[in-house]
PDB file of N, CA and C in Angstrom:
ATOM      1  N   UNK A   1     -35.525  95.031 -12.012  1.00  0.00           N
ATOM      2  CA  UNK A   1     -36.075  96.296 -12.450  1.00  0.00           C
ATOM      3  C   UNK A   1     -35.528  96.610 -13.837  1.00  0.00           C
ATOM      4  N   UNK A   2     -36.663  97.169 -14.891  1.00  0.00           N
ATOM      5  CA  UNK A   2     -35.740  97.710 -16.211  1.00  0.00           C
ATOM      6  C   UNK A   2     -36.578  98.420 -16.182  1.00  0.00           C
ATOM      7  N   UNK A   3     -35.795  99.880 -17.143  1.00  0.00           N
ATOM      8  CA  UNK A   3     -36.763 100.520 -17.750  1.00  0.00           C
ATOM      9  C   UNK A   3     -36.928 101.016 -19.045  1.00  0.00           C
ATOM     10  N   UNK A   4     -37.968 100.835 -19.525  1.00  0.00           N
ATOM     11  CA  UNK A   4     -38.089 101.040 -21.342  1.00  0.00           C
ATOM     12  C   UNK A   4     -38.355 102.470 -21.428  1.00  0.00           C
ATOM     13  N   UNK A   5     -37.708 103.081 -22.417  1.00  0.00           N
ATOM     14  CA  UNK A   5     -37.707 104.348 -23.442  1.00  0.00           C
ATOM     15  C   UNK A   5     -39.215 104.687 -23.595  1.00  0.00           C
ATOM     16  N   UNK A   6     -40.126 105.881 -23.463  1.00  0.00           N
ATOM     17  CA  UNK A   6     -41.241 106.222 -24.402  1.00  0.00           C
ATOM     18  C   UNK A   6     -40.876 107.316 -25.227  1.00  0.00           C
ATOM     19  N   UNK A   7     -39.834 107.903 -24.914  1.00  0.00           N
ATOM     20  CA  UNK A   7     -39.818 109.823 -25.623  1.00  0.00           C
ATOM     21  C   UNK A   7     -38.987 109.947 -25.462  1.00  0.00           C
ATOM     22  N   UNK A   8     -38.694 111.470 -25.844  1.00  0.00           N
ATOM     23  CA  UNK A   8     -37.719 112.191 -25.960  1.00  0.00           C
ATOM     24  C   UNK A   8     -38.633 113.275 -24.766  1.00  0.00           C
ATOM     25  N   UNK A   9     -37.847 114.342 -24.221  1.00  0.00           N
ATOM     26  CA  UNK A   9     -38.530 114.846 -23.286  1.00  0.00           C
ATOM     27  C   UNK A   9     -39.624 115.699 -23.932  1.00  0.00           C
ATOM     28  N   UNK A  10     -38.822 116.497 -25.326  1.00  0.00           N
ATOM     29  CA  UNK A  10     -39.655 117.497 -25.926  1.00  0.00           C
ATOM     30  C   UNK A  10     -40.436 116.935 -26.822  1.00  0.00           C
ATOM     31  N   UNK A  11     -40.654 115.297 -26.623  1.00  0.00           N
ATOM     32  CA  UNK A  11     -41.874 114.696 -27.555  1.00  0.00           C
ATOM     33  C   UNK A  11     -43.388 115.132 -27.319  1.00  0.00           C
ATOM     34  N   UNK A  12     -43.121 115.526 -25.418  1.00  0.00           N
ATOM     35  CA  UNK A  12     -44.804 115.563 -24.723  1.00  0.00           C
ATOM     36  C   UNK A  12     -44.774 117.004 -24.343  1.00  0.00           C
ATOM     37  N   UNK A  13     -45.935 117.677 -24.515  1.00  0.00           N
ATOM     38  CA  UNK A  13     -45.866 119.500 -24.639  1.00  0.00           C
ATOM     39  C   UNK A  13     -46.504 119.083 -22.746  1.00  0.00           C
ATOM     40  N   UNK A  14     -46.385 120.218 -22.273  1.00  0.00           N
ATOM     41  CA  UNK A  14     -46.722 120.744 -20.629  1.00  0.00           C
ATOM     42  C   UNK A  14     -48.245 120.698 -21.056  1.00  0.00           C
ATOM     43  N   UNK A  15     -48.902 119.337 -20.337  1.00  0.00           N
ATOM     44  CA  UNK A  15     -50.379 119.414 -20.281  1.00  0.00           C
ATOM     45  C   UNK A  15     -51.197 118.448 -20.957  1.00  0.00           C
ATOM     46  N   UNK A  16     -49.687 117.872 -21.760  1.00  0.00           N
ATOM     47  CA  UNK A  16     -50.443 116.535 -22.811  1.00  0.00           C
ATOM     48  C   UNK A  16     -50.130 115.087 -22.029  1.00  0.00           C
ATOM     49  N   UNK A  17     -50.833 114.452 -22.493  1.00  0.00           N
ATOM     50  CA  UNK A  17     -51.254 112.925 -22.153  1.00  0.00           C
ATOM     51  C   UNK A  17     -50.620 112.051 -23.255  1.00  0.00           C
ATOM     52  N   UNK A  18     -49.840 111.055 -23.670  1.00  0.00           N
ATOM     53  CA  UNK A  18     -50.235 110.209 -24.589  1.00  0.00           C
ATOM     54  C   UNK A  18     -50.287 108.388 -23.843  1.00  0.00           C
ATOM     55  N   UNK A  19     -50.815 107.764 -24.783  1.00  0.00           N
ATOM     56  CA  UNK A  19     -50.796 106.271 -24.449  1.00  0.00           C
ATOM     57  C   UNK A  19     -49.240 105.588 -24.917  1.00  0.00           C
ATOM     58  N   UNK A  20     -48.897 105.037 -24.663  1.00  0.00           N
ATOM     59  CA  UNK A  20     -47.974 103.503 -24.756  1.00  0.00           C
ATOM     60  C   UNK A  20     -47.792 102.714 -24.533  1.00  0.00           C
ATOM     61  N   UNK A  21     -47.718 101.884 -25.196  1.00  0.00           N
ATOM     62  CA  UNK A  21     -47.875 100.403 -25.177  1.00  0.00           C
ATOM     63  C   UNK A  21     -46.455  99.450 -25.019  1.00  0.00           C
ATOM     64  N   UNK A  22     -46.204  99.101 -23.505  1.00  0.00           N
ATOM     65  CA  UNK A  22     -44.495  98.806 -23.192  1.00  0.00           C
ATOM     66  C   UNK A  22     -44.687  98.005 -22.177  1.00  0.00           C
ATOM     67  N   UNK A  23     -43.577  96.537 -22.142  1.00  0.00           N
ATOM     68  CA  UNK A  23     -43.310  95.684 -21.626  1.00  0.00           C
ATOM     69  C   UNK A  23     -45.268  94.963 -21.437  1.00  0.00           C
ATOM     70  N   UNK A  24     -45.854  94.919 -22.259  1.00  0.00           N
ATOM     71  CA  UNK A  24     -47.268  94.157 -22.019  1.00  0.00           C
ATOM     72  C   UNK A  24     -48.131  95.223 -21.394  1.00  0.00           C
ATOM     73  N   UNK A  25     -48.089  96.523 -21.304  1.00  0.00           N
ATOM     74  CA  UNK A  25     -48.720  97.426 -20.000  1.00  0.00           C
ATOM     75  C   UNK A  25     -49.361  98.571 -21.141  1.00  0.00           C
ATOM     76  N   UNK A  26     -50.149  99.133 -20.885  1.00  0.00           N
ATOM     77  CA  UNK A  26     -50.788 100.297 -21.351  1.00  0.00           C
ATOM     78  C   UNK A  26     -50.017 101.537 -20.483  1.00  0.00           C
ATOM     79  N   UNK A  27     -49.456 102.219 -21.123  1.00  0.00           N
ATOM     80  CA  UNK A  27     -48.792 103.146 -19.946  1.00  0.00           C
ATOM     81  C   UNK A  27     -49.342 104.965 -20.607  1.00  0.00           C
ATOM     82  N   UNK A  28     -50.114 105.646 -19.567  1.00  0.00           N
ATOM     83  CA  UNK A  28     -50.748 106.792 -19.796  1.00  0.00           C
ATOM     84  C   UNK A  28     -49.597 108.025 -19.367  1.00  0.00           C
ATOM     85  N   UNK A  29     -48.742 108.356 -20.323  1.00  0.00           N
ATOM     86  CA  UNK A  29     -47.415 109.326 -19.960  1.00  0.00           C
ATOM     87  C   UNK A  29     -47.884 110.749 -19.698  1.00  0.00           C
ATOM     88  N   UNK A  30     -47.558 111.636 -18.684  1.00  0.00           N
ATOM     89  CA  UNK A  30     -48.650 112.853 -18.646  1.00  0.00           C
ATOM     90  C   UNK A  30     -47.226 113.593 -17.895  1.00  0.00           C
ATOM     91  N   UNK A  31     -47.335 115.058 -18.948  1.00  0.00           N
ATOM     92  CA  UNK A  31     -46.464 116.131 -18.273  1.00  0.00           C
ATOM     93  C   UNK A  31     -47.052 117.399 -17.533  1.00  0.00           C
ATOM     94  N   UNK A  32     -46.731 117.692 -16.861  1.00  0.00           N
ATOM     95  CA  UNK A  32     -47.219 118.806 -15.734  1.00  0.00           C
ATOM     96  C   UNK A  32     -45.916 119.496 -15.845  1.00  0.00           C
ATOM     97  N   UNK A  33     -45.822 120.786 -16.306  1.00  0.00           N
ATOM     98  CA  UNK A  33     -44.616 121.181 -16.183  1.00  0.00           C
ATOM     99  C   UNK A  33     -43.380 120.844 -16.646  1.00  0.00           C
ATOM    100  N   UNK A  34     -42.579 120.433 -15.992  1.00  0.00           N
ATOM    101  CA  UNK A  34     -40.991 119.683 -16.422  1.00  0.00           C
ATOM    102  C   UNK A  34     -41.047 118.272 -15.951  1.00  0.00           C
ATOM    103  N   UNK A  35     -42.421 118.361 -14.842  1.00  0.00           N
ATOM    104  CA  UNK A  35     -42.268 117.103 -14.323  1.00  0.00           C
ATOM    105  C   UNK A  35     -43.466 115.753 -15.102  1.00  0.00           C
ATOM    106  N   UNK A  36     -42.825 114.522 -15.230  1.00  0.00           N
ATOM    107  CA  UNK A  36     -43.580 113.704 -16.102  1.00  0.00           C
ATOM    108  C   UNK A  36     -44.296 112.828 -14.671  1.00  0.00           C
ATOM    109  N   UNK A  37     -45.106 111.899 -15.155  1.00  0.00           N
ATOM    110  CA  UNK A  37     -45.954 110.799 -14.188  1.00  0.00           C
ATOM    111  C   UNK A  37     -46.555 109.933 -15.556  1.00  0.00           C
ATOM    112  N   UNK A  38     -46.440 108.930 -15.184  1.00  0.00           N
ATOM    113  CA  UNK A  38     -47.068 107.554 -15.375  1.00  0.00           C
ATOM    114  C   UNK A  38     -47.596 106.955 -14.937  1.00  0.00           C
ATOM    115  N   UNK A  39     -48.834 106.193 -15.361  1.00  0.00           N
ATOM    116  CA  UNK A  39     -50.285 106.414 -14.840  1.00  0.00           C
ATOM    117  C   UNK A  39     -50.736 104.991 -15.702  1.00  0.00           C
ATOM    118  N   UNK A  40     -51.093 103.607 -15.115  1.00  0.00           N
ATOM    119  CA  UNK A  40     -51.686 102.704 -16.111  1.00  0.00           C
ATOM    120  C   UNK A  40     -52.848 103.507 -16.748  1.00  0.00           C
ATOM    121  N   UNK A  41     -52.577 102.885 -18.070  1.00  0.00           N
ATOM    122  CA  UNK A  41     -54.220 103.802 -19.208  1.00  0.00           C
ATOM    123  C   UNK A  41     -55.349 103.119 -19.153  1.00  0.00           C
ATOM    124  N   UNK A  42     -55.666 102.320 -18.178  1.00  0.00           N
ATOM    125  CA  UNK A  42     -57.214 101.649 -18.152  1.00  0.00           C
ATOM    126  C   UNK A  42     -58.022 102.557 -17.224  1.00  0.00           C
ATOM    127  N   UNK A  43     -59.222 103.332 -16.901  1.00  0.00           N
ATOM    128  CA  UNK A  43     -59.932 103.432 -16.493  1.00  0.00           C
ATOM    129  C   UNK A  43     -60.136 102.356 -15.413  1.00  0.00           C
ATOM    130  N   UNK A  44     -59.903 102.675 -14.186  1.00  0.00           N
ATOM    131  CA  UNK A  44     -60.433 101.009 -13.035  1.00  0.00           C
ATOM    132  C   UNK A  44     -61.787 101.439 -13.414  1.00  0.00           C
ATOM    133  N   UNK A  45     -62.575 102.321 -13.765  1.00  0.00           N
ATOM    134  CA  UNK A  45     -64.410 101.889 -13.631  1.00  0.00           C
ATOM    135  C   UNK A  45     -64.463 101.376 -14.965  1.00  0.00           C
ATOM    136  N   UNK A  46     -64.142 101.628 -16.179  1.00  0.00           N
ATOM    137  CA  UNK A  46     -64.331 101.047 -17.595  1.00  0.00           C
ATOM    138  C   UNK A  46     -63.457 101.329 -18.155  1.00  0.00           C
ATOM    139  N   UNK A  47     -63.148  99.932 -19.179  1.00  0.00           N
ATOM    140  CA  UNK A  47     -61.737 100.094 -19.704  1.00  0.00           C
ATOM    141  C   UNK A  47     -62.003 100.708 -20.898  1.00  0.00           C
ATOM    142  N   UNK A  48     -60.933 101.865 -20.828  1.00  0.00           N
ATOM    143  CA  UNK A  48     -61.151 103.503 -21.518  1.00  0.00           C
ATOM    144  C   UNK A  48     -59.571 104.200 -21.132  1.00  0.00           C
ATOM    145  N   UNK A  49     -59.076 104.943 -21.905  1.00  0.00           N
ATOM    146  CA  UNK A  49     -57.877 105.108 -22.090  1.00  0.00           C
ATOM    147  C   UNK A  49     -58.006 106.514 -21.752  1.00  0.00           C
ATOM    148  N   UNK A  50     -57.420 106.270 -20.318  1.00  0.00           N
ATOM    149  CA  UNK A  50     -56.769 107.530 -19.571  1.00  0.00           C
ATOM    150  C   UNK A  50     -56.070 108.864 -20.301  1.00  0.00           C
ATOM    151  N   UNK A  51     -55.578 108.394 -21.465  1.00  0.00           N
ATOM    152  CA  UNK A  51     -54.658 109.614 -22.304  1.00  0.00           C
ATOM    153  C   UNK A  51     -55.224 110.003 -23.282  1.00  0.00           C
ATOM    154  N   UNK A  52     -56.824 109.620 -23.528  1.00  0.00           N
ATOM    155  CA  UNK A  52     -57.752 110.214 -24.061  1.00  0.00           C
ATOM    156  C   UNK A  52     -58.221 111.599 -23.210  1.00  0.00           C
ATOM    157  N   UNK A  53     -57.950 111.623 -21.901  1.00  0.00           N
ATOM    158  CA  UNK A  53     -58.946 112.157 -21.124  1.00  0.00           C
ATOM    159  C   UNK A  53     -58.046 114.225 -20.689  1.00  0.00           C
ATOM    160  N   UNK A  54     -59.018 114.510 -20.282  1.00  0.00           N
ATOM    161  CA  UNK A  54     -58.123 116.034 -19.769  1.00  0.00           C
ATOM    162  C   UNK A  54     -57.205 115.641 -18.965  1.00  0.00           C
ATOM    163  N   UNK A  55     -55.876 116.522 -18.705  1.00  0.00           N
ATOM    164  CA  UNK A  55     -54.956 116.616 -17.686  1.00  0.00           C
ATOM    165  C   UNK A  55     -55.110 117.852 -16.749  1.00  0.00           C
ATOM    166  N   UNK A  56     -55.430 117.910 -15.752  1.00  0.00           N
ATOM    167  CA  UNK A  56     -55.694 118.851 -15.030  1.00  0.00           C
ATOM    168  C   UNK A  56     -54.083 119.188 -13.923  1.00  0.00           C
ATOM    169  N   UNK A  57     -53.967 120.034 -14.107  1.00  0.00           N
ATOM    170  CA  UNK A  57     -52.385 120.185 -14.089  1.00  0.00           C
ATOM    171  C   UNK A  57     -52.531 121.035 -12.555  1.00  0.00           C
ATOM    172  N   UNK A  58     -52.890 121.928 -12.192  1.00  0.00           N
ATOM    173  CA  UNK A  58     -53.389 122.582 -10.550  1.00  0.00           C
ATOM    174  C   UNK A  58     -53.433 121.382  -9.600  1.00  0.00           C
ATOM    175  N   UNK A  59     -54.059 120.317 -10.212  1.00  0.00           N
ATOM    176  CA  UNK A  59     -54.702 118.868  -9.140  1.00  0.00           C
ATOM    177  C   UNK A  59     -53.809 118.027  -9.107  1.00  0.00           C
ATOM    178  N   UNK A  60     -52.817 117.922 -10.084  1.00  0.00           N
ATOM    179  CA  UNK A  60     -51.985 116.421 -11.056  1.00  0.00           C
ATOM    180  C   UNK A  60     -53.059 115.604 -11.187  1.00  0.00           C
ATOM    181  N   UNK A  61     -53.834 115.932 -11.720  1.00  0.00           N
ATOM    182  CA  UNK A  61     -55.253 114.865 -12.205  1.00  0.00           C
ATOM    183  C   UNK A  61     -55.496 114.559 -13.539  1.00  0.00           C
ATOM    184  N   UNK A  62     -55.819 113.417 -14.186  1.00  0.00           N
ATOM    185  CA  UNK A  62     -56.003 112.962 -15.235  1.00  0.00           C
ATOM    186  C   UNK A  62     -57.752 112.494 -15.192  1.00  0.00           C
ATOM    187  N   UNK A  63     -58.341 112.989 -16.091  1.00  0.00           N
ATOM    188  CA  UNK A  63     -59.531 112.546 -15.962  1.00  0.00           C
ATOM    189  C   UNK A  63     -60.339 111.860 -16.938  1.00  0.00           C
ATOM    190  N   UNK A  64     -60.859 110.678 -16.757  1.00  0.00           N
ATOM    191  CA  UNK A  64     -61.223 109.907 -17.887  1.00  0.00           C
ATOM    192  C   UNK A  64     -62.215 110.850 -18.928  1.00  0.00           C
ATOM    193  N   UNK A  65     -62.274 110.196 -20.290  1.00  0.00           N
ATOM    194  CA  UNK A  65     -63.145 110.962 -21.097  1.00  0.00           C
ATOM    195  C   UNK A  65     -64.216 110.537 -21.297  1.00  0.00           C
ATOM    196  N   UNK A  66     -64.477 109.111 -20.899  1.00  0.00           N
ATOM    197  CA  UNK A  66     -65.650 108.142 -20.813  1.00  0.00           C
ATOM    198  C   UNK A  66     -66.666 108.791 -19.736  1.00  0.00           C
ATOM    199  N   UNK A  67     -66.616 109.129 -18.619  1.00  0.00           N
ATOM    200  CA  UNK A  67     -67.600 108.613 -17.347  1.00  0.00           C
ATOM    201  C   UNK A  67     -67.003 110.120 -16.315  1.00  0.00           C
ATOM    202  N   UNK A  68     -65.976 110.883 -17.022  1.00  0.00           N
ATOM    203  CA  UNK A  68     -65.275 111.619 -15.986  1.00  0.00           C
ATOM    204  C   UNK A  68     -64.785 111.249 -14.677  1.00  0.00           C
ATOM    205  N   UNK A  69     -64.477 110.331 -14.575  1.00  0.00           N
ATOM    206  CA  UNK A  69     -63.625 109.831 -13.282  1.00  0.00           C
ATOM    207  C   UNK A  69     -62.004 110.570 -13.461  1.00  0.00           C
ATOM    208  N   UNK A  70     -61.831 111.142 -11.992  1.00  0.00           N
ATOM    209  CA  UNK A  70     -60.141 111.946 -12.208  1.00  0.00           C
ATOM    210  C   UNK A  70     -59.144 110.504 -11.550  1.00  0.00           C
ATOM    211  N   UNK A  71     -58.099 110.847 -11.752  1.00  0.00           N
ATOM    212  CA  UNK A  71     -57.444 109.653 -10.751  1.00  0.00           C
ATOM    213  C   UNK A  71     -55.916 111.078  -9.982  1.00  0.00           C
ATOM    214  N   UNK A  72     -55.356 110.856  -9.524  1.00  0.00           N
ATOM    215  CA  UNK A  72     -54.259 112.079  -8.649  1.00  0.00           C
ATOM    216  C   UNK A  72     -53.517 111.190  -9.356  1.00  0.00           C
ATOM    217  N   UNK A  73     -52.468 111.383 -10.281  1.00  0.00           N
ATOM    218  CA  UNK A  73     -51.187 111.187 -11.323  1.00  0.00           C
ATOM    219  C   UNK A  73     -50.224 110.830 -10.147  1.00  0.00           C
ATOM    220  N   UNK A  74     -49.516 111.243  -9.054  1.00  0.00           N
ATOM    221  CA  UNK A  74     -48.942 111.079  -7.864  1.00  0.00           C
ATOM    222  C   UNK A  74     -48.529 109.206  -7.080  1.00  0.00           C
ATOM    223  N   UNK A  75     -50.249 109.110  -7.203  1.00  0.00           N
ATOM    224  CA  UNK A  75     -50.708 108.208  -6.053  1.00  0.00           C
ATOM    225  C   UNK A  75     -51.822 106.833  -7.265  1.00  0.00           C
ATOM    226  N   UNK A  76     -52.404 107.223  -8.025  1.00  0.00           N
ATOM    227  CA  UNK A  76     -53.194 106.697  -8.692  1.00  0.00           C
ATOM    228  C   UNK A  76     -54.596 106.650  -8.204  1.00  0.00           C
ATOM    229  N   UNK A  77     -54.626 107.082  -6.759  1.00  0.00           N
ATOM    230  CA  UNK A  77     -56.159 107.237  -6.456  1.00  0.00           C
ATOM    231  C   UNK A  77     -57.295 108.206  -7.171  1.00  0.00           C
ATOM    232  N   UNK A  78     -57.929 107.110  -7.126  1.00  0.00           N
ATOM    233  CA  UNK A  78     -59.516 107.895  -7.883  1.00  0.00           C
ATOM    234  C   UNK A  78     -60.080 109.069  -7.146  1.00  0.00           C
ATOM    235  N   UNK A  79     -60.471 110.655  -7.400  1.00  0.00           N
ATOM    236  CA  UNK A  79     -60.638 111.390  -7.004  1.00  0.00           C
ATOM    237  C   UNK A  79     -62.117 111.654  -6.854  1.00  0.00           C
ATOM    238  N   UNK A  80     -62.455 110.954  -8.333  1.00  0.00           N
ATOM    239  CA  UNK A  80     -64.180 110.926  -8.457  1.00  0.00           C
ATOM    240  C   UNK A  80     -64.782 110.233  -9.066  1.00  0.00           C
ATOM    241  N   UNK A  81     -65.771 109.904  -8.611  1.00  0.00           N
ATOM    242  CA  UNK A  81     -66.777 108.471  -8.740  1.00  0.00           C
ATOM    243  C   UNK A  81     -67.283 109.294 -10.541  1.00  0.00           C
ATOM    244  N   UNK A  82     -67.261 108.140 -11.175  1.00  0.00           N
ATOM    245  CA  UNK A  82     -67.794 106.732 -10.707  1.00  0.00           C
ATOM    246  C   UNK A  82     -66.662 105.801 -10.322  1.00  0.00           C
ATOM    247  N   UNK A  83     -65.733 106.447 -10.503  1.00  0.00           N
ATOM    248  CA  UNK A  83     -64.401 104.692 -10.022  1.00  0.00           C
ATOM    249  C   UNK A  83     -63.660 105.358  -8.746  1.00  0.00           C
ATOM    250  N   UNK A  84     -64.048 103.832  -8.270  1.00  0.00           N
ATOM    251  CA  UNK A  84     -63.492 103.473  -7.031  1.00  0.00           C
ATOM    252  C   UNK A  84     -62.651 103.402  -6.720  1.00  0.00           C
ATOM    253  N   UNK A  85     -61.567 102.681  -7.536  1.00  0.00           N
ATOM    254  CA  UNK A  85     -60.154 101.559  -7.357  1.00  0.00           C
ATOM    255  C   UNK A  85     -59.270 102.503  -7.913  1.00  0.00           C
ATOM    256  N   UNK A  86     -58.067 102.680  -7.526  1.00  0.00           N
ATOM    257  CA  UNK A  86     -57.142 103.114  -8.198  1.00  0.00           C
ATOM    258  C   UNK A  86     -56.274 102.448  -9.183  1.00  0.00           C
ATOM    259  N   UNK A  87     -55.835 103.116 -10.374  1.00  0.00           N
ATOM    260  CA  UNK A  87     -55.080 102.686 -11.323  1.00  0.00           C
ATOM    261  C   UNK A  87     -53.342 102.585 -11.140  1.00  0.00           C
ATOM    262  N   UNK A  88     -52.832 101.452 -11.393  1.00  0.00           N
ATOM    263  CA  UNK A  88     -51.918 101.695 -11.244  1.00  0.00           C
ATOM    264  C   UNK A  88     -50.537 102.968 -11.690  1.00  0.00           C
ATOM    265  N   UNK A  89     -49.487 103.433 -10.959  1.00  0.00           N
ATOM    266  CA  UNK A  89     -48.381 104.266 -10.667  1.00  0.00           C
ATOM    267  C   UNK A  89     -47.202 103.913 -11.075  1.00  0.00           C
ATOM    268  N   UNK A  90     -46.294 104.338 -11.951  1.00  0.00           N
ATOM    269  CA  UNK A  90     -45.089 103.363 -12.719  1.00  0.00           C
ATOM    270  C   UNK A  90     -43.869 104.909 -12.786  1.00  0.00           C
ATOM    271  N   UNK A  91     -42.367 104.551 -11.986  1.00  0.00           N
ATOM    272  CA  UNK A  91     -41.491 105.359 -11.686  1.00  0.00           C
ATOM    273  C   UNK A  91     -41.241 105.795 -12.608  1.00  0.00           C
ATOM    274  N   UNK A  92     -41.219 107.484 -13.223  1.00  0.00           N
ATOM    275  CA  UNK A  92     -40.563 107.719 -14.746  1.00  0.00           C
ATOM    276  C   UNK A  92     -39.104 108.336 -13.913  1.00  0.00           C
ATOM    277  N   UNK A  93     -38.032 107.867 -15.082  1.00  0.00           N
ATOM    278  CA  UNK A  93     -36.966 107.871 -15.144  1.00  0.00           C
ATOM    279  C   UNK A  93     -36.321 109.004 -16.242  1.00  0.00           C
ATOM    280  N   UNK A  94     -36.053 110.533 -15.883  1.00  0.00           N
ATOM    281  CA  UNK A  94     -35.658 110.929 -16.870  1.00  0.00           C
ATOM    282  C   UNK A  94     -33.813 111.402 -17.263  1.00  0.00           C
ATOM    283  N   UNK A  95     -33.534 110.735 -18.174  1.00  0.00           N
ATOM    284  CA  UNK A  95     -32.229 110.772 -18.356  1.00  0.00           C
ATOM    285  C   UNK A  95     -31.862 111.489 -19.396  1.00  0.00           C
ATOM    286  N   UNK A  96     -31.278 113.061 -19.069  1.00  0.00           N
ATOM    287  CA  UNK A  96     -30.720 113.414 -20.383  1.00  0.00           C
ATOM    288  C   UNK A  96     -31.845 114.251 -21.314  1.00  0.00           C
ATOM    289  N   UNK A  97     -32.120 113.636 -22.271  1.00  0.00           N
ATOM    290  CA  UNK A  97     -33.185 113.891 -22.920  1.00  0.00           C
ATOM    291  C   UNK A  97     -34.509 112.579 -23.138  1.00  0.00           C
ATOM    292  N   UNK A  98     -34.089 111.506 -23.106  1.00  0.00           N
ATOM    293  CA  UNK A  98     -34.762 110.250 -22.412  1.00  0.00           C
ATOM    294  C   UNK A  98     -35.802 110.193 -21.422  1.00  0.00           C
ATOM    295  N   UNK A  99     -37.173 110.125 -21.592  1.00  0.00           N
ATOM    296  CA  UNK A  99     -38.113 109.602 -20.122  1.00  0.00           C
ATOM    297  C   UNK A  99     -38.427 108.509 -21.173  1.00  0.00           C
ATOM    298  N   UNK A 100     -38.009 107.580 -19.740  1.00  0.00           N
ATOM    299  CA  UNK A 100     -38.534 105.969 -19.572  1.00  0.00           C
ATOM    300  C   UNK A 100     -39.393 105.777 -18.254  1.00  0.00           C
ATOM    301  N   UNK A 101     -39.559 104.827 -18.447  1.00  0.00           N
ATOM    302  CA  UNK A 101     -40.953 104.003 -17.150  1.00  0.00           C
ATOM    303  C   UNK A 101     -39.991 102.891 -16.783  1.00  0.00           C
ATOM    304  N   UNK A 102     -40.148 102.519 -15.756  1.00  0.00           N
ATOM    305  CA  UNK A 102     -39.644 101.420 -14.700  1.00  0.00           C
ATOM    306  C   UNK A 102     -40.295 100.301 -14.737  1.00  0.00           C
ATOM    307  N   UNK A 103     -40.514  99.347 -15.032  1.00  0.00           N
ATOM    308  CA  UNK A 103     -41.210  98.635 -15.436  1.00  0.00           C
ATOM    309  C   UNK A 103     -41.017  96.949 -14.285  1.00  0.00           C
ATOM    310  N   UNK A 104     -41.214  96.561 -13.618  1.00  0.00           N
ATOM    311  CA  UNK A 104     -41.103  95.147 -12.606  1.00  0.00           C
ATOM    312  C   UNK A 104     -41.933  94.505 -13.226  1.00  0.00           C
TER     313      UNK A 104
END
């Protein structure tokens, strides 16, 4: 197990999304509050970048900007069609002032 650095905590405002690109992975970083989630950034229906899309913060939902598919930030399951498959879920680690992703 390792885990790589994306931010500082006060890099991501309550409600924003961004992309990163770590250990080979697209990683979609999304804050709700105090609390962060990591979220692979591919769209499972079309590859389309999750941290383009709204964060719906009531749901923990991220929703693509392509096709509107949500996925639950939590679990990675798709909430609404058109995609099926869920995207992958990656442990954030926050230390200090440090959130990293867990990366296997």
């Amino acid at each position: 197990m390792t885990t790589a650095r994306l931010c500082a905590v006060g890099d991501l405002a309550a409600g924003e999304a961004r992309r990163f690109d770590v250990a080979g992975l697209r990683v979609a970083l999304v804050r709700i509050g105090d609390e962060f989630h990591a979220v692979g950034d591919r769209c499972s229906h079309e590859d389309f970048s999750l941290a383009d899309g709204e964060v719906w913060a009531a749901e923990c939902q991220i929703e693509c900007a392509k096709h509107g598919s949500s996925f639950d930030l939590r679990t990675g399951a798709p909430c609404s069609l058109p995609a099926t498959k869920p995207v992958p879920v990656y442990e954030v680690v926050v230390d200090g002032d440090d959130v990293s992703v867990v990366v296997r």
